[in-house]
Protein backbone atom coordinates (compact mmCIF):
# COMPACT_ATOMS: atom_id res chain seq x y z
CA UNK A 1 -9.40 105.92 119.75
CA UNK A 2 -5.85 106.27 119.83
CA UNK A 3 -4.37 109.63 118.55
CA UNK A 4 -0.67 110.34 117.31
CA UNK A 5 -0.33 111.69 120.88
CA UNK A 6 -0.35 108.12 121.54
CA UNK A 7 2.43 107.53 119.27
CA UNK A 8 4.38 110.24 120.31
CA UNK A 9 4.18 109.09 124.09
CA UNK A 10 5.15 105.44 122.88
CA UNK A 11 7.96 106.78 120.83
CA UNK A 12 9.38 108.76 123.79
CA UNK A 13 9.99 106.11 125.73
CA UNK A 14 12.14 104.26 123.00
CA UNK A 15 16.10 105.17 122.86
CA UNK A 16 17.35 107.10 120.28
CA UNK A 17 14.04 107.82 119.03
CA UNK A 18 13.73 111.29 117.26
CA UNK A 19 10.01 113.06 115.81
CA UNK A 20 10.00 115.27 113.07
CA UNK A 21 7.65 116.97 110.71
CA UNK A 22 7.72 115.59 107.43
CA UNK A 23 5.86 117.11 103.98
CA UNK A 24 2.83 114.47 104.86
CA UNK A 25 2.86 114.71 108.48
CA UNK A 26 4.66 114.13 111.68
CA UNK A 27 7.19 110.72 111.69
CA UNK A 28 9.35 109.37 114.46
CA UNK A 29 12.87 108.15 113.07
CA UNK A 30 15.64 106.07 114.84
CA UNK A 31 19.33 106.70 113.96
CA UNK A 32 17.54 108.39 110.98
CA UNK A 33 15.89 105.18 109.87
CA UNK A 34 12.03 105.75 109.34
CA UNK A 35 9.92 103.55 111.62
CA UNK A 36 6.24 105.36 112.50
CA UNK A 37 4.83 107.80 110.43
CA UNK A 38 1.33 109.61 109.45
CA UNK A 39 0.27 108.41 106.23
CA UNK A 40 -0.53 110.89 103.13
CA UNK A 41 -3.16 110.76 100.60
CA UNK A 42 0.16 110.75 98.36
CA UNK A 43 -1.19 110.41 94.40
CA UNK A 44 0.94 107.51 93.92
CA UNK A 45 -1.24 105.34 96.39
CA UNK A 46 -4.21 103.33 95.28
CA UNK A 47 -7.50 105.44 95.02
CA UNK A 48 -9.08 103.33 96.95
CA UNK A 49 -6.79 103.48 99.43
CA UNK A 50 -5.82 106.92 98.76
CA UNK A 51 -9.70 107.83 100.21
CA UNK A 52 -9.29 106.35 103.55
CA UNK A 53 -5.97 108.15 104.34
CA UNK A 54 -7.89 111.17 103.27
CA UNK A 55 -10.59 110.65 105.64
CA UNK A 56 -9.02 109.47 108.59
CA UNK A 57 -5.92 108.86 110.55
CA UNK A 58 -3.80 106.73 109.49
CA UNK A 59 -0.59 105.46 110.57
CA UNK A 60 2.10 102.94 108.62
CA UNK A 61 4.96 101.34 110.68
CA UNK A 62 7.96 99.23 109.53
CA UNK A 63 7.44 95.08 110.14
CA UNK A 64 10.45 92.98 109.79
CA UNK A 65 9.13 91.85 106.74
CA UNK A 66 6.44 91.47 103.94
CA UNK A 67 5.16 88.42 105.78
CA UNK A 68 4.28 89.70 108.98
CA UNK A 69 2.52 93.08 106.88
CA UNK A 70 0.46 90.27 105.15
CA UNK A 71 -0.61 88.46 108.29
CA UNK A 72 -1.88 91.68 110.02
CA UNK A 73 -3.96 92.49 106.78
CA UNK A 74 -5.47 89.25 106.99
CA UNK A 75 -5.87 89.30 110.31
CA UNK A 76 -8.00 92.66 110.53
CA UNK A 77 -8.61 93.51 107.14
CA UNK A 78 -10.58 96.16 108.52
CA UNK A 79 -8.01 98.15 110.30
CA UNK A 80 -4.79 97.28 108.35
CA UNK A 81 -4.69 98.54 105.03
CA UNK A 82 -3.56 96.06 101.99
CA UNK A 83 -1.28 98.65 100.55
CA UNK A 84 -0.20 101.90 99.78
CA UNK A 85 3.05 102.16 98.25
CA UNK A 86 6.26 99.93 97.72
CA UNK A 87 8.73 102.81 99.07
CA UNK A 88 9.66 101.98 102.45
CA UNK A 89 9.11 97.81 102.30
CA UNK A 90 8.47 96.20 104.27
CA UNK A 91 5.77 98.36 106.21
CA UNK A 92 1.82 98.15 107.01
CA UNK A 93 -0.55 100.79 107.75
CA UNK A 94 -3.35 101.00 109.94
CA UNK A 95 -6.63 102.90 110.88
CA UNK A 96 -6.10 104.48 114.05
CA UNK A 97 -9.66 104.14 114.87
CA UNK A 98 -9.76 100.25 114.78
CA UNK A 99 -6.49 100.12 117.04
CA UNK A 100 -6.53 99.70 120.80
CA UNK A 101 -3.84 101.06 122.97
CA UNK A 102 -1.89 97.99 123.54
CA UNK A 103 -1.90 97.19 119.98
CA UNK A 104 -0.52 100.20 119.21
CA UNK A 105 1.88 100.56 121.59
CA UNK A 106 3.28 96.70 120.56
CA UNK A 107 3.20 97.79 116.58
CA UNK A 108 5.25 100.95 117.14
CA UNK A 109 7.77 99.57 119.81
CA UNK A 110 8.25 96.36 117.01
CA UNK A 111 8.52 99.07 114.41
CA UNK A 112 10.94 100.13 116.49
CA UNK A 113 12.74 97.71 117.26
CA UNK A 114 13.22 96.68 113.08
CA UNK A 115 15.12 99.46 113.06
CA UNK A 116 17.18 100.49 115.76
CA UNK A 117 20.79 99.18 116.07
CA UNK A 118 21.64 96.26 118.38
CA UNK A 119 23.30 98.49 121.36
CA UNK A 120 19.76 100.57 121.67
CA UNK A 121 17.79 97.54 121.41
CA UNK A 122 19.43 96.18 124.33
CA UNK A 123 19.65 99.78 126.31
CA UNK A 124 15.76 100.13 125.99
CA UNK A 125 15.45 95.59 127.52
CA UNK A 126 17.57 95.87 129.97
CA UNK A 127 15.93 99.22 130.70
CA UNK A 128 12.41 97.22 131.82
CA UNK A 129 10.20 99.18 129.69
């Protein structure tokens, strides 16, 4: 099972990347835009969905938009949560337990990659990574 050293290690390879510790856990920023971060039981999520977070890791990501959040759901209903709140849309969050490495390492680089300006994009594909 993947663990947020995963993310971290993902994350550090991406330019202009940046991790901090947040109120609800650790969260990896680009150009100060959000675009990985451990989820929170926060009160304002569903109770439902509230109980995973609480029980295990979970991690939500930024998608380019609702569309793409809705087609993971589907896809793995299991592993990608329906919601949790509507701050930060478009986004999806996941159980890190039902993730494999190469999943996760393609869901945080496109989270990524949503985010960061044109110039860094470019740095980090000409780069080979």
């Amino acid at each position: 099972m993947p663990t947020l050293d995963d993310v971290r290690r993902i994350a550090s390879t991406l330019p202009g990347s940046e991790e901090r510790a947040m109120t609800g856990g650790t969260a990896w920023f680009v150009r100060s835009k959000l675009y990985a971060w451990e989820c929170h039981p926060w009160p304002s999520i569903p109770a439902d969905i509230r109980a995973i977070i609480a029980a295990e890791l979970v991690v939500g990501v930024k998608v380019a938009d609702r569309l793409d959040a809705l087609a993971l759901v589907e896809m793995a209903p299991d592993v990608f949560l329906r919601t949790t709140t509507t701050w930060s849309e478009p986004k999806v969050a996941f159980r890190m337990a039902g993730i494999d490495a190469d999943h996760l390492g393609e869901l945080v680089t496109e989270a990524w990659r949503v985010q960061a300006p044109r110039y860094l994009r470019r740095e980090f594909d000409e780069s080979g990574a």
